[in-house]
C-alpha atoms as a PDB file:
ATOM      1  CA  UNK A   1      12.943   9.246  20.052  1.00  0.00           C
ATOM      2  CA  UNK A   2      12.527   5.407  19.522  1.00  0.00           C
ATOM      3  CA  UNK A   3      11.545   5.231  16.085  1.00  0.00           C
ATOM      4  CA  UNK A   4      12.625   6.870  12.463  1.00  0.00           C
ATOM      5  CA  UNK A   5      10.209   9.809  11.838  1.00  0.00           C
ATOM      6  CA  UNK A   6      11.210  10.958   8.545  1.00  0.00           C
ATOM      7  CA  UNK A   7      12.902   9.755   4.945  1.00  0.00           C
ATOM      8  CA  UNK A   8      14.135  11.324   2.137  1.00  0.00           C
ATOM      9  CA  UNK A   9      12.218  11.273  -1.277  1.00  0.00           C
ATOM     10  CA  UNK A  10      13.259  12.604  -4.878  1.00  0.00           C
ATOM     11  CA  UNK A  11      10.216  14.368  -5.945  1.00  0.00           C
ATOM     12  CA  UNK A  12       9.762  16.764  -9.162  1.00  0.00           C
ATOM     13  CA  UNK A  13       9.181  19.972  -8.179  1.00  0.00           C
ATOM     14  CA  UNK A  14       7.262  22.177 -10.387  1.00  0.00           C
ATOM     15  CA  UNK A  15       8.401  25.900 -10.586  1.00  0.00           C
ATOM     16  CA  UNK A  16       9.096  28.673 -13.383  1.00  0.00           C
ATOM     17  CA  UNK A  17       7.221  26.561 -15.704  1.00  0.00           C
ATOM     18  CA  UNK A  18       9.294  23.985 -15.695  1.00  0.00           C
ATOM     19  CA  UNK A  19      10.057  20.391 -13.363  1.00  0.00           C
ATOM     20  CA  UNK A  20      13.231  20.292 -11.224  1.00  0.00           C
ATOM     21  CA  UNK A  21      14.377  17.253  -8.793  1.00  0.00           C
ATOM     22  CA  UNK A  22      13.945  17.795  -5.241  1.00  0.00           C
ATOM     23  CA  UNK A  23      15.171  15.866  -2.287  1.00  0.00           C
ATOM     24  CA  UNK A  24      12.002  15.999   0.378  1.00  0.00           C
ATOM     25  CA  UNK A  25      11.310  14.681   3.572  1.00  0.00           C
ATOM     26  CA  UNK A  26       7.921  12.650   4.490  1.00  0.00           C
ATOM     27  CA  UNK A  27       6.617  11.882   7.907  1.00  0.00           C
ATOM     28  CA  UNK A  28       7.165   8.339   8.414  1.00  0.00           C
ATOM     29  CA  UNK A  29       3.831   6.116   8.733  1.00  0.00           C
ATOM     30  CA  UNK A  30       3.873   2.418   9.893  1.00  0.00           C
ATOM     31  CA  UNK A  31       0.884   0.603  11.906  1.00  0.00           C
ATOM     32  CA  UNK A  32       1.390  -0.019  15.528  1.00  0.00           C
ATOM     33  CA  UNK A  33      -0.216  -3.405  16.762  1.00  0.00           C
ATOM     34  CA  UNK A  34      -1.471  -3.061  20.317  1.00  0.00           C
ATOM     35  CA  UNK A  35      -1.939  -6.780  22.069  1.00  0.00           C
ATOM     36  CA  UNK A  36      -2.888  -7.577  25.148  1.00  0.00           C
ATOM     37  CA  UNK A  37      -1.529 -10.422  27.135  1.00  0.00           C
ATOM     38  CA  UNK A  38      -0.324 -11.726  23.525  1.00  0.00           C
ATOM     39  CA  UNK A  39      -3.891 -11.468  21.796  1.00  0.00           C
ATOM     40  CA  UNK A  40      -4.379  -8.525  19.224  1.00  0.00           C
ATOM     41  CA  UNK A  41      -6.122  -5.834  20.172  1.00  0.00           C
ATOM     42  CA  UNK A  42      -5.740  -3.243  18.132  1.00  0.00           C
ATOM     43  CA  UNK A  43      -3.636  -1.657  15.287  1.00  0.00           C
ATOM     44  CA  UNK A  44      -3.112   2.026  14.698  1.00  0.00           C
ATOM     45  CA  UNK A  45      -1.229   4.014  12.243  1.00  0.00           C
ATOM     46  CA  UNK A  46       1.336   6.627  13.551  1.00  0.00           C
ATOM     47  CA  UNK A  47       4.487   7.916  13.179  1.00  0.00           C
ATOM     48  CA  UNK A  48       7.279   5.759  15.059  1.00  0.00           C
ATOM     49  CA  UNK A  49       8.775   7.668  17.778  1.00  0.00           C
ATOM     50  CA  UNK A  50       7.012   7.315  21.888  1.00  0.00           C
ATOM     51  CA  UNK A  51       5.387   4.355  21.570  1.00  0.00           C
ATOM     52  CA  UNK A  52       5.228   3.192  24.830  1.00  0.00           C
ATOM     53  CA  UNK A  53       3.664   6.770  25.407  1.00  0.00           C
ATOM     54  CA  UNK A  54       1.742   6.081  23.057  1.00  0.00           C
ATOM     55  CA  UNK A  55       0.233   2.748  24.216  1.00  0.00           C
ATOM     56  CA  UNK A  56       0.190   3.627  27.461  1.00  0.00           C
ATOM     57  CA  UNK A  57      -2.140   7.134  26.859  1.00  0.00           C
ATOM     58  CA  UNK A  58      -4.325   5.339  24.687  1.00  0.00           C
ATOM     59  CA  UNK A  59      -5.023   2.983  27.211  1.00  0.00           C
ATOM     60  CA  UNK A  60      -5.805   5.294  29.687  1.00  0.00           C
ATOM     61  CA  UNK A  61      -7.390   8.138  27.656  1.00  0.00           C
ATOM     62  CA  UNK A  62     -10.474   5.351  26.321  1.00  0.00           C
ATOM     63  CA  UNK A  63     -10.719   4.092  30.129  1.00  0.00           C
ATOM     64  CA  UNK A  64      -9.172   0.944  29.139  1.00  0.00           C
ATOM     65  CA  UNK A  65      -6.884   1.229  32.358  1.00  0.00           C
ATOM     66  CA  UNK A  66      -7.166   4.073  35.458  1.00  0.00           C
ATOM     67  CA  UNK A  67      -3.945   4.601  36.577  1.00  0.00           C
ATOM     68  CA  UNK A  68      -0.155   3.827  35.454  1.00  0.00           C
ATOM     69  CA  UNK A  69      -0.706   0.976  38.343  1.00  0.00           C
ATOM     70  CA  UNK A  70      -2.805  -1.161  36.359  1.00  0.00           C
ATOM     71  CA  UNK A  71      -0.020  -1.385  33.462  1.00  0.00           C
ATOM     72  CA  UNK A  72       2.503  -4.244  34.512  1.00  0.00           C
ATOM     73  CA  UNK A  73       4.582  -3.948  31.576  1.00  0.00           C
ATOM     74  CA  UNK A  74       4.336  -3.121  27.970  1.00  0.00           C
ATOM     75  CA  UNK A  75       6.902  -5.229  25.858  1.00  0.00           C
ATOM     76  CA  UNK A  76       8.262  -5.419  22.862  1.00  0.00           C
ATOM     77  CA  UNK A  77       7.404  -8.847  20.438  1.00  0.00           C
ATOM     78  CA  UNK A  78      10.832 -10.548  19.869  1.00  0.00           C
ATOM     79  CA  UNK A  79      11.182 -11.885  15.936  1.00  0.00           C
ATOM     80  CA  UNK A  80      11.840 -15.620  15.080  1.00  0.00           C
ATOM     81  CA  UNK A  81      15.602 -13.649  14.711  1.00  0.00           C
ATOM     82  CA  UNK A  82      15.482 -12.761  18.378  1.00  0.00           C
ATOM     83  CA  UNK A  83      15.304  -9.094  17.598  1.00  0.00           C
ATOM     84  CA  UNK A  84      12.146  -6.673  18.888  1.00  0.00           C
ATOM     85  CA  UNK A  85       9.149  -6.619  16.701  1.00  0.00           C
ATOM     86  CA  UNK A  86       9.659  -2.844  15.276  1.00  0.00           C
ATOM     87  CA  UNK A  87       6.201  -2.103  15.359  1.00  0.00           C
ATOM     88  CA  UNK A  88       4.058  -4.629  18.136  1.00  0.00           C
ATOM     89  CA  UNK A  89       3.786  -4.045  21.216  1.00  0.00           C
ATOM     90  CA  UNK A  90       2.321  -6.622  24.021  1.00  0.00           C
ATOM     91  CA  UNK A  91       0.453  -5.334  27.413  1.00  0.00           C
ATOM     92  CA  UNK A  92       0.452  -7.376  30.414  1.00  0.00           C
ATOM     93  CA  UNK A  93      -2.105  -5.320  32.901  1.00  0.00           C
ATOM     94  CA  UNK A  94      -2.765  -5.203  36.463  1.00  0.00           C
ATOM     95  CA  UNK A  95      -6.344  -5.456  36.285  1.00  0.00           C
ATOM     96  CA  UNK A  96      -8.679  -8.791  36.908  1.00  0.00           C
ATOM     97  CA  UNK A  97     -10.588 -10.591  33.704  1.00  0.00           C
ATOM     98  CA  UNK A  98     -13.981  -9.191  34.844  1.00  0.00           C
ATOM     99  CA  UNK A  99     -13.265  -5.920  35.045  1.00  0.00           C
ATOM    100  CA  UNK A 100     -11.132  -5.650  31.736  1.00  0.00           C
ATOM    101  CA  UNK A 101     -14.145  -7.284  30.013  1.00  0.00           C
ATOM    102  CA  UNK A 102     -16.546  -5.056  31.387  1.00  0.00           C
ATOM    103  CA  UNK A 103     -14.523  -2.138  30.604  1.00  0.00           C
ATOM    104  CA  UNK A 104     -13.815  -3.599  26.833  1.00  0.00           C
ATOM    105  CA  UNK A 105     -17.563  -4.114  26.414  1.00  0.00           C
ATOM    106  CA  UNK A 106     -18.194  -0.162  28.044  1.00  0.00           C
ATOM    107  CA  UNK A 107     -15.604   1.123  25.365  1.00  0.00           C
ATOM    108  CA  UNK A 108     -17.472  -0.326  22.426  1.00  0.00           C
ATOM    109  CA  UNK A 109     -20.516   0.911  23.171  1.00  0.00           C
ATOM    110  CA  UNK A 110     -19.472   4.196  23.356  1.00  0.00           C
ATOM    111  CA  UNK A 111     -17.293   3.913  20.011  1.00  0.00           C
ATOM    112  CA  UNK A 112     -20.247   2.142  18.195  1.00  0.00           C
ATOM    113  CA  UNK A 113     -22.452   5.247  19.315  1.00  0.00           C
ATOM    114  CA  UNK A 114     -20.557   7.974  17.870  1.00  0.00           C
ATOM    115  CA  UNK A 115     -22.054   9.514  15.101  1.00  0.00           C
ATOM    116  CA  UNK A 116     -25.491   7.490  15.298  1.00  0.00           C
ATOM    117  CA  UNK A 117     -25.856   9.604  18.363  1.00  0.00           C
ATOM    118  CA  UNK A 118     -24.183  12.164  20.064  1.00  0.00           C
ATOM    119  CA  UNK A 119     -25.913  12.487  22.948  1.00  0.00           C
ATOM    120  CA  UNK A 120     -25.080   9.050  23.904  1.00  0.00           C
ATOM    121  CA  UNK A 121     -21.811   9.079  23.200  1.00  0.00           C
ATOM    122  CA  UNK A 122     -21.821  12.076  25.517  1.00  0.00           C
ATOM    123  CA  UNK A 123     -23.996  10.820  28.630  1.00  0.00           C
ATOM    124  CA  UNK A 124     -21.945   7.859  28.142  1.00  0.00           C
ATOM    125  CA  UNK A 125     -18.388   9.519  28.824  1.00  0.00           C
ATOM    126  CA  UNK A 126     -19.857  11.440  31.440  1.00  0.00           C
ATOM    127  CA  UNK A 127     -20.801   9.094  33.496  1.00  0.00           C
ATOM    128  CA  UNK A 128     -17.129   7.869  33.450  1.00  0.00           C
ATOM    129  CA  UNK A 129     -15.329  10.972  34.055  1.00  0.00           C
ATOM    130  CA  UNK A 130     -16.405  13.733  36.733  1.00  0.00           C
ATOM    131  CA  UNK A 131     -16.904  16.997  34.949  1.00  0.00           C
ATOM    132  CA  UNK A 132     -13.546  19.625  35.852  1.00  0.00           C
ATOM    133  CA  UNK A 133     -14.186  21.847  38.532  1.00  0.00           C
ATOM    134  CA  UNK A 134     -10.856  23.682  38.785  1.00  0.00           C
ATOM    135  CA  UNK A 135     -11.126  27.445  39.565  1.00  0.00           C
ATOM    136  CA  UNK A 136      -7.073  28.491  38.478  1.00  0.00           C
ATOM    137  CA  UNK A 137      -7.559  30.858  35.558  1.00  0.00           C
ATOM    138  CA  UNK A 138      -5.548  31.976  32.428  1.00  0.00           C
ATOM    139  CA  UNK A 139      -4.511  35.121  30.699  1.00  0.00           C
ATOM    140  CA  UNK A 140      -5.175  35.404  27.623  1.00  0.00           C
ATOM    141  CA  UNK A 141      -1.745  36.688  26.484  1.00  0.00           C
ATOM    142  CA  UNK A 142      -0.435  33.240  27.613  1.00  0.00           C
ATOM    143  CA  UNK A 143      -2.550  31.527  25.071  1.00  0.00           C
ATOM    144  CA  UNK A 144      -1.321  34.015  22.502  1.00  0.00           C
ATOM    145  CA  UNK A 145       2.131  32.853  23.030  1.00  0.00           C
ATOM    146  CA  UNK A 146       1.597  28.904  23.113  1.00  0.00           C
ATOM    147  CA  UNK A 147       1.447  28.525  19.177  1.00  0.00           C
ATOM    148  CA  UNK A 148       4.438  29.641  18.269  1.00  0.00           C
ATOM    149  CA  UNK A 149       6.109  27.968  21.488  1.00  0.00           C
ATOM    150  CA  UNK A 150       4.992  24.920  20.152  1.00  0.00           C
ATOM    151  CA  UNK A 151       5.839  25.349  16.651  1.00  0.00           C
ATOM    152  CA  UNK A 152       9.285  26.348  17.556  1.00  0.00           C
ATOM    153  CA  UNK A 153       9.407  22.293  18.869  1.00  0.00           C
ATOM    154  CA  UNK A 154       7.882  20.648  16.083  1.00  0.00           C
ATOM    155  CA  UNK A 155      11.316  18.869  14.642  1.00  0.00           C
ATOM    156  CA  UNK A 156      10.295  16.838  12.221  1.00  0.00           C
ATOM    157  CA  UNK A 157       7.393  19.506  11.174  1.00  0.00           C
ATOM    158  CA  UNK A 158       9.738  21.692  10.108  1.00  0.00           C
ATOM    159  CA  UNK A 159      11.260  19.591   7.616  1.00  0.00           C
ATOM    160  CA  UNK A 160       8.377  17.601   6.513  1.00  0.00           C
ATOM    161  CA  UNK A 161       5.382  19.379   6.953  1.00  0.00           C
ATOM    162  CA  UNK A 162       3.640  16.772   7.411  1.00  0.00           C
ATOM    163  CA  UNK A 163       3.074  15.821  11.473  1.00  0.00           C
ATOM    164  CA  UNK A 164      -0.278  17.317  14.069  1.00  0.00           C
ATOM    165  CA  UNK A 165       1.518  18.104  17.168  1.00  0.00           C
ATOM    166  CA  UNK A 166       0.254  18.522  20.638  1.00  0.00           C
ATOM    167  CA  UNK A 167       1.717  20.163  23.966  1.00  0.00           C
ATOM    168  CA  UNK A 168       1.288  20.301  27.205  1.00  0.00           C
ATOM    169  CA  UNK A 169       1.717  23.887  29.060  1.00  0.00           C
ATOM    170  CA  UNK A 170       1.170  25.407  32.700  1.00  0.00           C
ATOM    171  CA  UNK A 171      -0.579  28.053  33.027  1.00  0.00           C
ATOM    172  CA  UNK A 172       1.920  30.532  32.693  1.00  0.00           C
ATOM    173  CA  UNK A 173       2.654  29.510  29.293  1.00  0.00           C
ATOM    174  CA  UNK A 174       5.635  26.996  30.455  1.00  0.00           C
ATOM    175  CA  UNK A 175       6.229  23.900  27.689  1.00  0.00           C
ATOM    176  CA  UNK A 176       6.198  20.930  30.083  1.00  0.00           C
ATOM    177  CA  UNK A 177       6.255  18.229  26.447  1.00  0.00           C
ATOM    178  CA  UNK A 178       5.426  18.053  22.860  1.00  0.00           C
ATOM    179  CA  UNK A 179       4.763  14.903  21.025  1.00  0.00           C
ATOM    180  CA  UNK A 180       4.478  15.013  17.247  1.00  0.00           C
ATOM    181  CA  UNK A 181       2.197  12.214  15.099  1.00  0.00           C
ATOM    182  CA  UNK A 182       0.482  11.818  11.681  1.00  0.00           C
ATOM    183  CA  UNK A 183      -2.572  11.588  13.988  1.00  0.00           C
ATOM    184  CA  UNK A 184      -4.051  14.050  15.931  1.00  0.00           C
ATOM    185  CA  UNK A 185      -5.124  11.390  18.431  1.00  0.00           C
ATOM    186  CA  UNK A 186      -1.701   9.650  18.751  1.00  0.00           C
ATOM    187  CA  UNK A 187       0.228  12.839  19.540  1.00  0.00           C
ATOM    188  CA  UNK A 188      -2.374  13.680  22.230  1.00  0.00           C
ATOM    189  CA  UNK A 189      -1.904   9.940  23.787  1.00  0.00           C
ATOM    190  CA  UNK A 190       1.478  10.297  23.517  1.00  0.00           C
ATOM    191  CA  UNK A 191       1.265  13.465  25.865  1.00  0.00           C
ATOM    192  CA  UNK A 192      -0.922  11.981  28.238  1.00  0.00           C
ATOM    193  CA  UNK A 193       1.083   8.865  28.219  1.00  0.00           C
ATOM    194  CA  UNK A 194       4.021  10.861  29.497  1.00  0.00           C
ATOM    195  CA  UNK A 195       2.141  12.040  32.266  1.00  0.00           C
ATOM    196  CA  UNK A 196       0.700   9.067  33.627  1.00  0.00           C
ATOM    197  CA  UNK A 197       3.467   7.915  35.650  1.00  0.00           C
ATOM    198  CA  UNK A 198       3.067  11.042  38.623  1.00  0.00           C
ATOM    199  CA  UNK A 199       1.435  14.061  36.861  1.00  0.00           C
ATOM    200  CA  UNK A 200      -1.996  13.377  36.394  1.00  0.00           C
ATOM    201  CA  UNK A 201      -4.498  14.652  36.858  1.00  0.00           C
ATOM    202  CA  UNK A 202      -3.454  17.681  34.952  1.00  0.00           C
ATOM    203  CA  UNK A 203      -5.667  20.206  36.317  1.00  0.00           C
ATOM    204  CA  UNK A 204      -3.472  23.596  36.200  1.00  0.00           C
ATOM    205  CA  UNK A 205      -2.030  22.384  32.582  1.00  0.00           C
ATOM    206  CA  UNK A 206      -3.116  23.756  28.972  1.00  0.00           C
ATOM    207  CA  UNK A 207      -3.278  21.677  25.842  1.00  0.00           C
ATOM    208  CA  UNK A 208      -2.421  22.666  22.680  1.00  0.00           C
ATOM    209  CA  UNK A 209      -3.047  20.725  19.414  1.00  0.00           C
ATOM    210  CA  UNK A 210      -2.133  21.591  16.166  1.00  0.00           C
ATOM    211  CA  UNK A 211      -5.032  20.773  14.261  1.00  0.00           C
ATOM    212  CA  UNK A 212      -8.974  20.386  15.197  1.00  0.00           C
ATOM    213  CA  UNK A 213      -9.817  20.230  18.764  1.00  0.00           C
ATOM    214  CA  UNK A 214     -12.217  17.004  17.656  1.00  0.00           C
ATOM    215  CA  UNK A 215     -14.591  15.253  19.613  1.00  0.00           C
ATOM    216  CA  UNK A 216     -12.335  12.798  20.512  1.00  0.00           C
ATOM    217  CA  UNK A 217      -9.421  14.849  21.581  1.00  0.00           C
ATOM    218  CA  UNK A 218     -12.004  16.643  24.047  1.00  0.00           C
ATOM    219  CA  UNK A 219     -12.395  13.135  25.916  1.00  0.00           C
ATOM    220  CA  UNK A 220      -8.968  12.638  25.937  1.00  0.00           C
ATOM    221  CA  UNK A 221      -8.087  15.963  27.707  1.00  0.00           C
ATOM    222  CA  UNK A 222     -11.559  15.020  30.091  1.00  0.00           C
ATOM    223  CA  UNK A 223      -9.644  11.852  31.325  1.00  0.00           C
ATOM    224  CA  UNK A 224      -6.101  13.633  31.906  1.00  0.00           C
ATOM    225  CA  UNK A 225      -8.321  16.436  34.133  1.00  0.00           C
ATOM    226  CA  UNK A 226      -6.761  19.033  31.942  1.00  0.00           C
ATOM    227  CA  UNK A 227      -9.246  22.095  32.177  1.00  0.00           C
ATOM    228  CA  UNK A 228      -8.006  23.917  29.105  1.00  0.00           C
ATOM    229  CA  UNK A 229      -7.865  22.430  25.485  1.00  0.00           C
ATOM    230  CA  UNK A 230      -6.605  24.951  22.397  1.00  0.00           C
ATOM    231  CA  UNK A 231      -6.391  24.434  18.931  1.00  0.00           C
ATOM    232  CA  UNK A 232      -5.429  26.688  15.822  1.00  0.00           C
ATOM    233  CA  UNK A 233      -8.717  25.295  13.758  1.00  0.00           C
ATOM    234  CA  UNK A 234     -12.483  25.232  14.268  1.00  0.00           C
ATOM    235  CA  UNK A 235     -13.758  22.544  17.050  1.00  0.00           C
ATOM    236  CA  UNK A 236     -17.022  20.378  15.918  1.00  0.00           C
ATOM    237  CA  UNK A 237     -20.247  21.102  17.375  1.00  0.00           C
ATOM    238  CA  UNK A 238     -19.671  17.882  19.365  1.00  0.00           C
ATOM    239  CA  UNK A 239     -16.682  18.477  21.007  1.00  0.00           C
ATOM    240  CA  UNK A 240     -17.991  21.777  22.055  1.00  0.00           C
ATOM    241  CA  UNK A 241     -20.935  20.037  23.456  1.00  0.00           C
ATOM    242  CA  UNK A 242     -18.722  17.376  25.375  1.00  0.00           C
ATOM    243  CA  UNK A 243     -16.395  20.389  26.977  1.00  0.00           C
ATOM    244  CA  UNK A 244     -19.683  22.100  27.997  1.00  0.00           C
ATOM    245  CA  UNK A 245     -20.458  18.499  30.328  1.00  0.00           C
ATOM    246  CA  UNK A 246     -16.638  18.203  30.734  1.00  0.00           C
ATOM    247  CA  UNK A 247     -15.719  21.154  32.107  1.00  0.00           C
ATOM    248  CA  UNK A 248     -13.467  21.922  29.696  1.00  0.00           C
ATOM    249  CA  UNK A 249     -12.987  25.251  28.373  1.00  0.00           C
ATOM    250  CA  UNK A 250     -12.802  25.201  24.537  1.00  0.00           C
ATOM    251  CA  UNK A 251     -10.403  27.034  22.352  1.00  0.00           C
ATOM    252  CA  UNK A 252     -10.612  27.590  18.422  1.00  0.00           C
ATOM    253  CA  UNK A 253      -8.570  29.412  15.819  1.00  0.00           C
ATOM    254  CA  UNK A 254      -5.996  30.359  18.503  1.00  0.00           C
ATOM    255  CA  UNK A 255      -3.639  32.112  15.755  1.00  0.00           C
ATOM    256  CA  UNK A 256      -2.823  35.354  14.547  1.00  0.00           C
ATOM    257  CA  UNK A 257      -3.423  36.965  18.102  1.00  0.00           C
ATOM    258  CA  UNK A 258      -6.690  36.386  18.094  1.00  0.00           C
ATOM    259  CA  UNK A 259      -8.831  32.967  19.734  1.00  0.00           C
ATOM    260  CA  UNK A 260     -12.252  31.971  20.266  1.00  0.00           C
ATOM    261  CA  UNK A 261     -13.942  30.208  23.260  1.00  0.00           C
ATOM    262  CA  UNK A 262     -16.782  27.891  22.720  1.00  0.00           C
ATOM    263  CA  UNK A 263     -17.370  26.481  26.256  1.00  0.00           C
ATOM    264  CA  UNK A 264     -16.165  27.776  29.948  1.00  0.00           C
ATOM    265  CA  UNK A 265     -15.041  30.963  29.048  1.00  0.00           C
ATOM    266  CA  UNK A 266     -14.615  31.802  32.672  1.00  0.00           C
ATOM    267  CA  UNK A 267     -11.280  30.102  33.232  1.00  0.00           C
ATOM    268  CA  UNK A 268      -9.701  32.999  31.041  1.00  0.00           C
ATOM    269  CA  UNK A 269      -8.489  36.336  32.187  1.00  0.00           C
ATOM    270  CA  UNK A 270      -9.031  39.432  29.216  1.00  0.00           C
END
């Protein structure tokens, strides 16, 4: 990892009606500022730890880039000491002014759409990203089995309690990487950032997230081509919308041997 994920914290614990100390562990939050070519772009909060991942899966997962070819390097900022910036990173990319303008001004109006109207927001990703037309297909004991795979990875979850997680499996239930963050967006980017320099697309690979299989999380799988997106909560009625145009089958409250499929139930085998 290249970043501290957890400290230590005296907190007062309250049990048998009384307050005790208690040495805890918190998830480590600190803003990442993303610049490109120098100039600020953006700034996210997440938990230190793959940030070049990070950068680099963001960038591709909102169309900002289409390949690992169009990054030319993403740099640390050196201090006034001479010592990296712990939390900036600069992107020089491969890709001329016009087209990084019109693909800044495309990204906008998709963000500025969401929740005004979701069927914009959706036309509007699908006309960037073919829909999945893979044909591989699942059993269902394999997604069974990919929760408490995962969990059994989650290092700094199991002394903090306080990370979203999010894996990548094949489709026999293999663990190709797990990436943990305080956001459920971040840990997906981080995944996708690990793939993008000679896996993608991943079309025969499952992803798990910890949390809510949101909106936004379905359009991040859509641009990795990965057919198969699983999470142990409810998704929104928008993300199972999106995976319906996707091509994505759908997967809710996958826990307690038990799941259920919103969209593209075909892909798995009962």
């Amino acid at each position: 990892m290249d970043g501290k994920q957890k400290i230590s914290r005296t907190a007062r614990r309250y049990t048998a009606a009384a307050f005790a100390p208690s040495t805890e562990f918190l998830s480590v939050e600190e803003p990442l500022e993303i610049r490109l070519a120098g100039r600020q772009f953006t700034i996210t909060m997440r938990t230190p730890g793959n940030d070049v991942e990070l950068v680099a899966g963001f960038l591709f997962a909102e169309g900002f880039i289409s390949s690992a070819a169009e990054i030319g390097e993403i740099r640390p900022v050196i201090a006034a000491d001479g010592k990296p910036e712990p939390n900036i990173l600069d992107v020089i990319l491969n890709v001329p002014a016009a087209v990084l303008r019109e693909r800044l001004k495309r990204n906008f109006a998709i963000n500025s759409s969401c929740g005004l109207c979701g069927r914009t927001t959706i036309e509007a990703i699908s006309r960037r990203l073919a829909p999945i037309t893979t044909t591989a297909r699942v059993e269902a004991s394999v997604l069974l089995g990919l929760g408490a795979t995962m969990r059994a990875h989650q290092a700094v979850f199991s002394s903090t309690g306080g990370l979203h997680a999010a894996a990548l499996f094949d489709f026999a239930g293999r663990l190709s990487v797990v990436r943990e963050d305080i956001g459920r967006h971040n840990a997906v980017d981080k995944v996708v950032g690990s793939a993008l320099n000679g896996t993608l697309p991943l079309s025969e690979h499952i992803l798990m997230v910890s949390g809510r299989p949101s909106f936004e999380l379905v359009q991040k799988a859509a641009a990795a081509g990965i057919p198969i997106l699983a999470g142990v909560s409810a998704p929104s009625s928008l993300a199972a919308e999106l995976s319906d145009q996707a091509g994505i089958t759908l997967v809710g409250f996958l826990r307690n041997e038990t799941f259920n499929v919103y969209a593209h139930v075909e892909r798995i085998c009962a």
